[in-house]
PDB file of N, CA and C in Angstrom:
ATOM      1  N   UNK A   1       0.842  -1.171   0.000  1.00  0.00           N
ATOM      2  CA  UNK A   1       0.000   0.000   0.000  1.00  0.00           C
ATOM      3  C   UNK A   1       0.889   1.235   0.000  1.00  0.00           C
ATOM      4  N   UNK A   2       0.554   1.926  -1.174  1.00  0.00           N
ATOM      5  CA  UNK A   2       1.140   4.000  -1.125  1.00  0.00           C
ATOM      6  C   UNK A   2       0.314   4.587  -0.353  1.00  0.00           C
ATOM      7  N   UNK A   3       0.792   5.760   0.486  1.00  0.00           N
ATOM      8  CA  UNK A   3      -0.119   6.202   1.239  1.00  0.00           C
ATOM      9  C   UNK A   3       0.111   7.847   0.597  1.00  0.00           C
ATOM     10  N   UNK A   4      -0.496   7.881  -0.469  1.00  0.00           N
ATOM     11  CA  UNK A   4      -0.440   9.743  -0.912  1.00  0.00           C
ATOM     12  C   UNK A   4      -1.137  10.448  -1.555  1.00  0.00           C
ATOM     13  N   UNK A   5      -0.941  11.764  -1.524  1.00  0.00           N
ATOM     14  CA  UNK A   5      -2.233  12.267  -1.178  1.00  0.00           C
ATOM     15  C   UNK A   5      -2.726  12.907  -2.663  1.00  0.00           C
ATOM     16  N   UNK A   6      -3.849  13.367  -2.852  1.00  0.00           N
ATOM     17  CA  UNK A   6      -4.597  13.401  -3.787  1.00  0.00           C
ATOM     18  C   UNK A   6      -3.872  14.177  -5.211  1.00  0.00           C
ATOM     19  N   UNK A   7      -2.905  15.261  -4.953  1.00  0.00           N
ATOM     20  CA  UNK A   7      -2.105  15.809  -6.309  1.00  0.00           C
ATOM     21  C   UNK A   7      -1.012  15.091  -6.835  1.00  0.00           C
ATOM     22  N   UNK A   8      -0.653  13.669  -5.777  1.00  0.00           N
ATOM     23  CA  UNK A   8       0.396  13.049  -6.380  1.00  0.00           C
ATOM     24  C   UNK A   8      -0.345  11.825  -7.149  1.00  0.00           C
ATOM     25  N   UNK A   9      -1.453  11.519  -6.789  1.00  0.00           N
ATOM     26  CA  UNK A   9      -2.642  10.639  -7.164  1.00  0.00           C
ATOM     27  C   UNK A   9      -2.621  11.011  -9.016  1.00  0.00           C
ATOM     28  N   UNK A  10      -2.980  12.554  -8.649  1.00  0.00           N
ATOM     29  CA  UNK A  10      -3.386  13.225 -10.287  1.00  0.00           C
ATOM     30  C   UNK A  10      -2.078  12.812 -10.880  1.00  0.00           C
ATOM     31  N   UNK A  11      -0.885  13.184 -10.381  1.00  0.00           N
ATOM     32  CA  UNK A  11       0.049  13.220 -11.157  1.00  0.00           C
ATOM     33  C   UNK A  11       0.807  11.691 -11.728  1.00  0.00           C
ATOM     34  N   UNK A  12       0.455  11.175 -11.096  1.00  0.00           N
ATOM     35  CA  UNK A  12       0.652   9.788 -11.620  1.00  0.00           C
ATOM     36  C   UNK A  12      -0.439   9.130 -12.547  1.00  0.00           C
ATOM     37  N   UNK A  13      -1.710   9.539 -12.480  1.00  0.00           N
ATOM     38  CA  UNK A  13      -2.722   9.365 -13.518  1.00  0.00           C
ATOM     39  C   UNK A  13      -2.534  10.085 -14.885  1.00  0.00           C
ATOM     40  N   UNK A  14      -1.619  11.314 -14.209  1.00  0.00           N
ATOM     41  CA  UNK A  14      -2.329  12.344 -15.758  1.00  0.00           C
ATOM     42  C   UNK A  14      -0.627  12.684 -16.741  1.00  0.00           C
ATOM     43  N   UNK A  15       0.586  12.147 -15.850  1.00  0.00           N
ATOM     44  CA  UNK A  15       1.707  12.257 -16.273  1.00  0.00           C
ATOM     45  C   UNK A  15       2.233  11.149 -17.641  1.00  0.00           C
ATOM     46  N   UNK A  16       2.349  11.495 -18.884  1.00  0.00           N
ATOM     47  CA  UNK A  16       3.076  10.803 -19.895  1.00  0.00           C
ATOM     48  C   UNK A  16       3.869  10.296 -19.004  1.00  0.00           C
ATOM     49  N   UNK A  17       4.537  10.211 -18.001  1.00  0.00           N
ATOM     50  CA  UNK A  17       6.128   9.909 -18.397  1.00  0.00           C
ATOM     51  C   UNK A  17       5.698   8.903 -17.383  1.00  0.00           C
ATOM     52  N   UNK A  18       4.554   8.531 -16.101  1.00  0.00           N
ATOM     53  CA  UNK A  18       4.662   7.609 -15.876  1.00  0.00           C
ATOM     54  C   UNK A  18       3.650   6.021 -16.113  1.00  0.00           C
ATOM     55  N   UNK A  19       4.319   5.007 -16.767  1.00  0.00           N
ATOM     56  CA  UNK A  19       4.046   4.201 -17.858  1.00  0.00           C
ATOM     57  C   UNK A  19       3.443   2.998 -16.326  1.00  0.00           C
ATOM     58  N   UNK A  20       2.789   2.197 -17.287  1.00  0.00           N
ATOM     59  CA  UNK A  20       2.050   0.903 -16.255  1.00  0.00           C
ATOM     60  C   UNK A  20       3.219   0.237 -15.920  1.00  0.00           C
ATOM     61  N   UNK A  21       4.406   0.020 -16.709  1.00  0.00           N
ATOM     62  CA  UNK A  21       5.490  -0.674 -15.599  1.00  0.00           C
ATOM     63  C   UNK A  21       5.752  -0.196 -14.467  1.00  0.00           C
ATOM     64  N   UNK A  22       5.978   1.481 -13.917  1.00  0.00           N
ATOM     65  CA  UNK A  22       6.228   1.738 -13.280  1.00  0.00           C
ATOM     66  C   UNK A  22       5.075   1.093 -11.785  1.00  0.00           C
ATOM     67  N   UNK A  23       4.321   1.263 -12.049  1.00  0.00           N
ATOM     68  CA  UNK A  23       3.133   0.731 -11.332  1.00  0.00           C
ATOM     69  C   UNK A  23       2.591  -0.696 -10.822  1.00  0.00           C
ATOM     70  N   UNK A  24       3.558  -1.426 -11.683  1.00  0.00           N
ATOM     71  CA  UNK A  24       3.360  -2.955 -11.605  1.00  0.00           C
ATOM     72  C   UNK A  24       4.000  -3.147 -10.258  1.00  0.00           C
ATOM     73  N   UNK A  25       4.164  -2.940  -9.133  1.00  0.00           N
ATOM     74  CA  UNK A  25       4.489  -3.369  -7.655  1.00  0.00           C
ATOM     75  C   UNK A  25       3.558  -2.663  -6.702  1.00  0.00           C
ATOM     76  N   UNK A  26       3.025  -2.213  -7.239  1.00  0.00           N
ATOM     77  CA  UNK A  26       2.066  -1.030  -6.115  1.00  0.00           C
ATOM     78  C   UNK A  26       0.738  -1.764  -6.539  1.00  0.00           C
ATOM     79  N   UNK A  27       0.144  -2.193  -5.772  1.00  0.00           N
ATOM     80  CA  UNK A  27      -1.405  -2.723  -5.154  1.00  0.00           C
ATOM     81  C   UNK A  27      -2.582  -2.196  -4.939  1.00  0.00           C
ATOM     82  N   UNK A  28      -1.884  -0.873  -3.869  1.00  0.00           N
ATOM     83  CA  UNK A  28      -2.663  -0.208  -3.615  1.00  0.00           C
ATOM     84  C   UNK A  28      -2.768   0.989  -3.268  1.00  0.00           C
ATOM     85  N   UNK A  29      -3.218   1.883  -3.533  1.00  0.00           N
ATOM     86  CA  UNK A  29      -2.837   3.388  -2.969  1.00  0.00           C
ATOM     87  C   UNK A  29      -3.737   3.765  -2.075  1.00  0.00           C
ATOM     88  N   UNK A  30      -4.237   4.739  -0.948  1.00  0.00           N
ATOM     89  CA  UNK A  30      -4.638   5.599  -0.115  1.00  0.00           C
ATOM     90  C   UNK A  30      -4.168   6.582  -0.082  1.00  0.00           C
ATOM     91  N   UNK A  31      -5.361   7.446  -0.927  1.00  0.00           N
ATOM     92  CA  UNK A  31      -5.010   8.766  -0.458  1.00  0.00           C
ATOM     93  C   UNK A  31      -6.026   9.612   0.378  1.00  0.00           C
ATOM     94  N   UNK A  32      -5.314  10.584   1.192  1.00  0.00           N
ATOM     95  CA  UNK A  32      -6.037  11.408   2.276  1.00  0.00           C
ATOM     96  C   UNK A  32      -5.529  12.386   1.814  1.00  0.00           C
ATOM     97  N   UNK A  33      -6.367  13.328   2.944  1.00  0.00           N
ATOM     98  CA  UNK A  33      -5.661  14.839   3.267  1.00  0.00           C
ATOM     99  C   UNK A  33      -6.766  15.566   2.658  1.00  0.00           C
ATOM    100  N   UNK A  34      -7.440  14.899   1.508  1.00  0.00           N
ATOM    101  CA  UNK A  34      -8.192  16.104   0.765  1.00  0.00           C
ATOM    102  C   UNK A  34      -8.825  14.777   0.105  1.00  0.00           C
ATOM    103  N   UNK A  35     -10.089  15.940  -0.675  1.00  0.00           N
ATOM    104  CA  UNK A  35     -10.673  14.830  -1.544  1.00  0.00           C
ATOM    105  C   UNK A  35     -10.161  14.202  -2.794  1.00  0.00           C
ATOM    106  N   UNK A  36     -10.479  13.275  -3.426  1.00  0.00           N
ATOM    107  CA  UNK A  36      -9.859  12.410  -4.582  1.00  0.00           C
ATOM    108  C   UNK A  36     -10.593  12.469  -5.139  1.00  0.00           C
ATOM    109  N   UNK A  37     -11.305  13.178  -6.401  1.00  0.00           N
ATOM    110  CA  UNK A  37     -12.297  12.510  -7.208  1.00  0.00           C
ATOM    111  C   UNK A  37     -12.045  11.723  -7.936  1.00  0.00           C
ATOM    112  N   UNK A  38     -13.042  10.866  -8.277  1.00  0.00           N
ATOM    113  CA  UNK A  38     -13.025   9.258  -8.514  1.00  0.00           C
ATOM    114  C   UNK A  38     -12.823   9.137 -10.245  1.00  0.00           C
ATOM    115  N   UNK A  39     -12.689  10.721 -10.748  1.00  0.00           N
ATOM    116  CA  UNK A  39     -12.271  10.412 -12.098  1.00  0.00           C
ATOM    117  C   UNK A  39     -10.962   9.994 -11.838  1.00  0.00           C
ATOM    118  N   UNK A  40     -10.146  10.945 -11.095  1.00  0.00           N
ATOM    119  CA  UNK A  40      -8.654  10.909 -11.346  1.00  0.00           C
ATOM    120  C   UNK A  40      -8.381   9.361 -10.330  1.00  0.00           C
ATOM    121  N   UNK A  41      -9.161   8.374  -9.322  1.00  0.00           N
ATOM    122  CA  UNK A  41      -8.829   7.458  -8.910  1.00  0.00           C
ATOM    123  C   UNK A  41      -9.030   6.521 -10.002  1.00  0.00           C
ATOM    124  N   UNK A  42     -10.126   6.824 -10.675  1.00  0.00           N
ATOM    125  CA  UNK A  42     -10.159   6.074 -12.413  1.00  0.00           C
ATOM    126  C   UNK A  42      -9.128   5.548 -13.423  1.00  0.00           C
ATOM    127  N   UNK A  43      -8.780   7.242 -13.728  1.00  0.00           N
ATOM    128  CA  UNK A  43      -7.255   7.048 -14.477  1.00  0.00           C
ATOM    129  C   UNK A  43      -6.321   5.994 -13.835  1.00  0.00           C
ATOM    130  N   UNK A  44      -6.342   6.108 -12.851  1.00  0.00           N
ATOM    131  CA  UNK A  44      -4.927   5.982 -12.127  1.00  0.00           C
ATOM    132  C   UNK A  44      -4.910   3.970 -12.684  1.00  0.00           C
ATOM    133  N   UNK A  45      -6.234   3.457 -12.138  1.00  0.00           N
ATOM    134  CA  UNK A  45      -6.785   2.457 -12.128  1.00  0.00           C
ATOM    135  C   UNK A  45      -6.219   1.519 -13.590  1.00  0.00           C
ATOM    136  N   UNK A  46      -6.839   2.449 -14.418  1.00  0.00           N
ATOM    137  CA  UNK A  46      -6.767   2.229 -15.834  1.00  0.00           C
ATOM    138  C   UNK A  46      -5.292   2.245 -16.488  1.00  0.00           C
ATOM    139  N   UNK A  47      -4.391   3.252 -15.964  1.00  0.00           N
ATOM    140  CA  UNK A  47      -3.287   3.015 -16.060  1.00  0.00           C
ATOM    141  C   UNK A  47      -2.361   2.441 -15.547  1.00  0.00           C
ATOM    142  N   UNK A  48      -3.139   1.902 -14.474  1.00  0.00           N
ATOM    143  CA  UNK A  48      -1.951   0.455 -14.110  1.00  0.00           C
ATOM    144  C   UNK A  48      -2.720  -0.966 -14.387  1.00  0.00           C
ATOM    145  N   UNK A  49      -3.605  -0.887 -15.113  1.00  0.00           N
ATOM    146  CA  UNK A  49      -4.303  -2.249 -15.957  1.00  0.00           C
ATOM    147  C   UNK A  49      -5.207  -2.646 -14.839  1.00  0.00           C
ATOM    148  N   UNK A  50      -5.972  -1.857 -14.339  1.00  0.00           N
ATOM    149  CA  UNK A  50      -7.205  -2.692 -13.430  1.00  0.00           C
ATOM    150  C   UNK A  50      -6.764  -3.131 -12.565  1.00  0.00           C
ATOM    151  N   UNK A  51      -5.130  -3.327 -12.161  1.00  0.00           N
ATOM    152  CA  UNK A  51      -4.879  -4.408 -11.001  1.00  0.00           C
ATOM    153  C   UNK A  51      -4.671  -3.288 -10.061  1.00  0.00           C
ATOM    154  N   UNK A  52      -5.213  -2.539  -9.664  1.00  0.00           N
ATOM    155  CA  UNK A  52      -4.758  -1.667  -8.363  1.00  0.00           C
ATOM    156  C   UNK A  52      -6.194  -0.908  -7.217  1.00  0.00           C
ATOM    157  N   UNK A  53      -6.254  -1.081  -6.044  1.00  0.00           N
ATOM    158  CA  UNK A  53      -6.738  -0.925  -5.421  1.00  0.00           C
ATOM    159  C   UNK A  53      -7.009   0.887  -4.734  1.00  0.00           C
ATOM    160  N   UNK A  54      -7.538   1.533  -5.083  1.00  0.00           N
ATOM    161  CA  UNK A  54      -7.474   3.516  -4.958  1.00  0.00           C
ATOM    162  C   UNK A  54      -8.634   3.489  -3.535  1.00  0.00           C
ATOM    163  N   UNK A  55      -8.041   4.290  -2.200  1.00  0.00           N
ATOM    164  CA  UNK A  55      -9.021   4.283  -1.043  1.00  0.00           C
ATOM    165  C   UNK A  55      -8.832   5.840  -0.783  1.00  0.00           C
ATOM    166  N   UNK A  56     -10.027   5.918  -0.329  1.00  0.00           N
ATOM    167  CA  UNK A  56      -9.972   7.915  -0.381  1.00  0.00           C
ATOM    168  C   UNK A  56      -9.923   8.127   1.144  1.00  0.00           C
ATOM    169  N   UNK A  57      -9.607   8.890   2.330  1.00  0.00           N
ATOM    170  CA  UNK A  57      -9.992   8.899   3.401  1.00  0.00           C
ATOM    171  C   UNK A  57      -9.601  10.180   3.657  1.00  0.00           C
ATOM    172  N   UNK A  58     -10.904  11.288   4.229  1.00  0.00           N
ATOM    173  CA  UNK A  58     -10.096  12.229   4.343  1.00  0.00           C
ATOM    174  C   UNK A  58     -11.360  13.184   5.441  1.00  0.00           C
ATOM    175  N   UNK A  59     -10.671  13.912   6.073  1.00  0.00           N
ATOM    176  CA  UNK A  59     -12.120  14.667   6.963  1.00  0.00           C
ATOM    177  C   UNK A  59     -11.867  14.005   8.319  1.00  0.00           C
ATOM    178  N   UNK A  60     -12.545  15.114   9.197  1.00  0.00           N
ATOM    179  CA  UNK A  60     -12.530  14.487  10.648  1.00  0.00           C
ATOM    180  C   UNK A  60     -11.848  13.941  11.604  1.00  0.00           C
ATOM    181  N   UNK A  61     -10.713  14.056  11.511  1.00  0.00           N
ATOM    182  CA  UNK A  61      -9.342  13.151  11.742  1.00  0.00           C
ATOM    183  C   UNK A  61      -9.197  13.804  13.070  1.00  0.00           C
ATOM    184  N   UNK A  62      -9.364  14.705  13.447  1.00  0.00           N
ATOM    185  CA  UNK A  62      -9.436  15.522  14.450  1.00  0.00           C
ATOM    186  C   UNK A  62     -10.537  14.594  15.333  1.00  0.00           C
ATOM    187  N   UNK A  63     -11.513  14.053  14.833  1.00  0.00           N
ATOM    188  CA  UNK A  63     -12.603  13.466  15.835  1.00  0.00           C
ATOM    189  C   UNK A  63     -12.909  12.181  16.166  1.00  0.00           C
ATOM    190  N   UNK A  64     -12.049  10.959  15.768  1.00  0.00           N
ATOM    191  CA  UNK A  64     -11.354  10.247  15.653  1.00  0.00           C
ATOM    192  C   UNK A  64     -10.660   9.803  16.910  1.00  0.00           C
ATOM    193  N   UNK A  65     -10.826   8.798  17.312  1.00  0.00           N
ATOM    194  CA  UNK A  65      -9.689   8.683  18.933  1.00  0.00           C
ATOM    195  C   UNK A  65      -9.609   7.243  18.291  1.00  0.00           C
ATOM    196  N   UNK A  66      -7.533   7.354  18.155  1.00  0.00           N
ATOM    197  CA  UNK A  66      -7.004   6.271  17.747  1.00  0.00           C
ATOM    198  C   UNK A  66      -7.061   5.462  18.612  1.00  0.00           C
ATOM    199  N   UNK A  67      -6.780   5.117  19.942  1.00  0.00           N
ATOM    200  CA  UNK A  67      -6.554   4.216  20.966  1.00  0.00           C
ATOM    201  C   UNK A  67      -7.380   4.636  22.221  1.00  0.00           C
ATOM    202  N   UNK A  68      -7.318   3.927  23.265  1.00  0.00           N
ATOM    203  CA  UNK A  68      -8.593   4.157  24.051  1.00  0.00           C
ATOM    204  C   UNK A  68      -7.561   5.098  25.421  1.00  0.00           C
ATOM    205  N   UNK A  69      -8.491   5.182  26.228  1.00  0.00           N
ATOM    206  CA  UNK A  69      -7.554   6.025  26.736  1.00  0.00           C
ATOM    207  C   UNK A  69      -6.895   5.190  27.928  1.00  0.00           C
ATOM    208  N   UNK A  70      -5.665   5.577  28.496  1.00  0.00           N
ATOM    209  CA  UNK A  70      -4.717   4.841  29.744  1.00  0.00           C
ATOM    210  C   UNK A  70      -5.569   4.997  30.759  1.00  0.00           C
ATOM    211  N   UNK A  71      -5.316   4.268  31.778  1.00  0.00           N
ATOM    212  CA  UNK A  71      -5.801   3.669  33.054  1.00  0.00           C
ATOM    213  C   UNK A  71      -5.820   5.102  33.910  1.00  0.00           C
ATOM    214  N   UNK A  72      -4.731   6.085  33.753  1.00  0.00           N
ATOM    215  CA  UNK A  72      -4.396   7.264  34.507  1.00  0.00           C
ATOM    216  C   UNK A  72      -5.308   8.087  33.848  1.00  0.00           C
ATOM    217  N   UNK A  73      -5.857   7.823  32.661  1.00  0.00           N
ATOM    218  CA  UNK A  73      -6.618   9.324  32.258  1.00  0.00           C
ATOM    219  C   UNK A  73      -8.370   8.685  31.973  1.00  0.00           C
ATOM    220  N   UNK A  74      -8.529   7.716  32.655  1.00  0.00           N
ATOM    221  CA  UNK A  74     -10.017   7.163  33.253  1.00  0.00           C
ATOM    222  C   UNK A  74     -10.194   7.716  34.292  1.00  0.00           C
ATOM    223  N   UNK A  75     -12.168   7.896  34.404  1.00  0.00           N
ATOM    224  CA  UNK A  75     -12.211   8.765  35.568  1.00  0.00           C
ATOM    225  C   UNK A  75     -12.775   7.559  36.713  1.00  0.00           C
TER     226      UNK A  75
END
């Protein structure tokens, strides 16, 4: 899995110079931070031959509680 974010997304979809070999080891991408529209997760798709997996996640991250909280900060 790539984890990046939505203008490097475009730029690998919309760039001549990078070809489906380059892409043949990458699976899967995730990108955050901002939105992805699903044309440019399209391209991307299409130019690495259908075999690749595009996940969008982005918003709210702030509201979100990764882990629960320690024993000291229970009331």
């Amino acid at each position: 899995m790539v984890p990046i974010v939505p203008p490097v997304v475009h730029q690998l979809a919309n760039s001549p110079k990078v070809k489906k070999e380059h892409l043949k080891s990458v699976t899967a991408v995730m990108s955050g931070a901002a939105y992805l529209p699903p044309s440019v997760a399209n391209n991307l798709i299409a130019k690495a031959g259908g075999a690749l997996e595009v996940g969008n996640g982005y918003g709210l991250t702030e509201a979100v509680r990764p882990f629960p909280p320690s024993p000291s900060c229970s009331g």
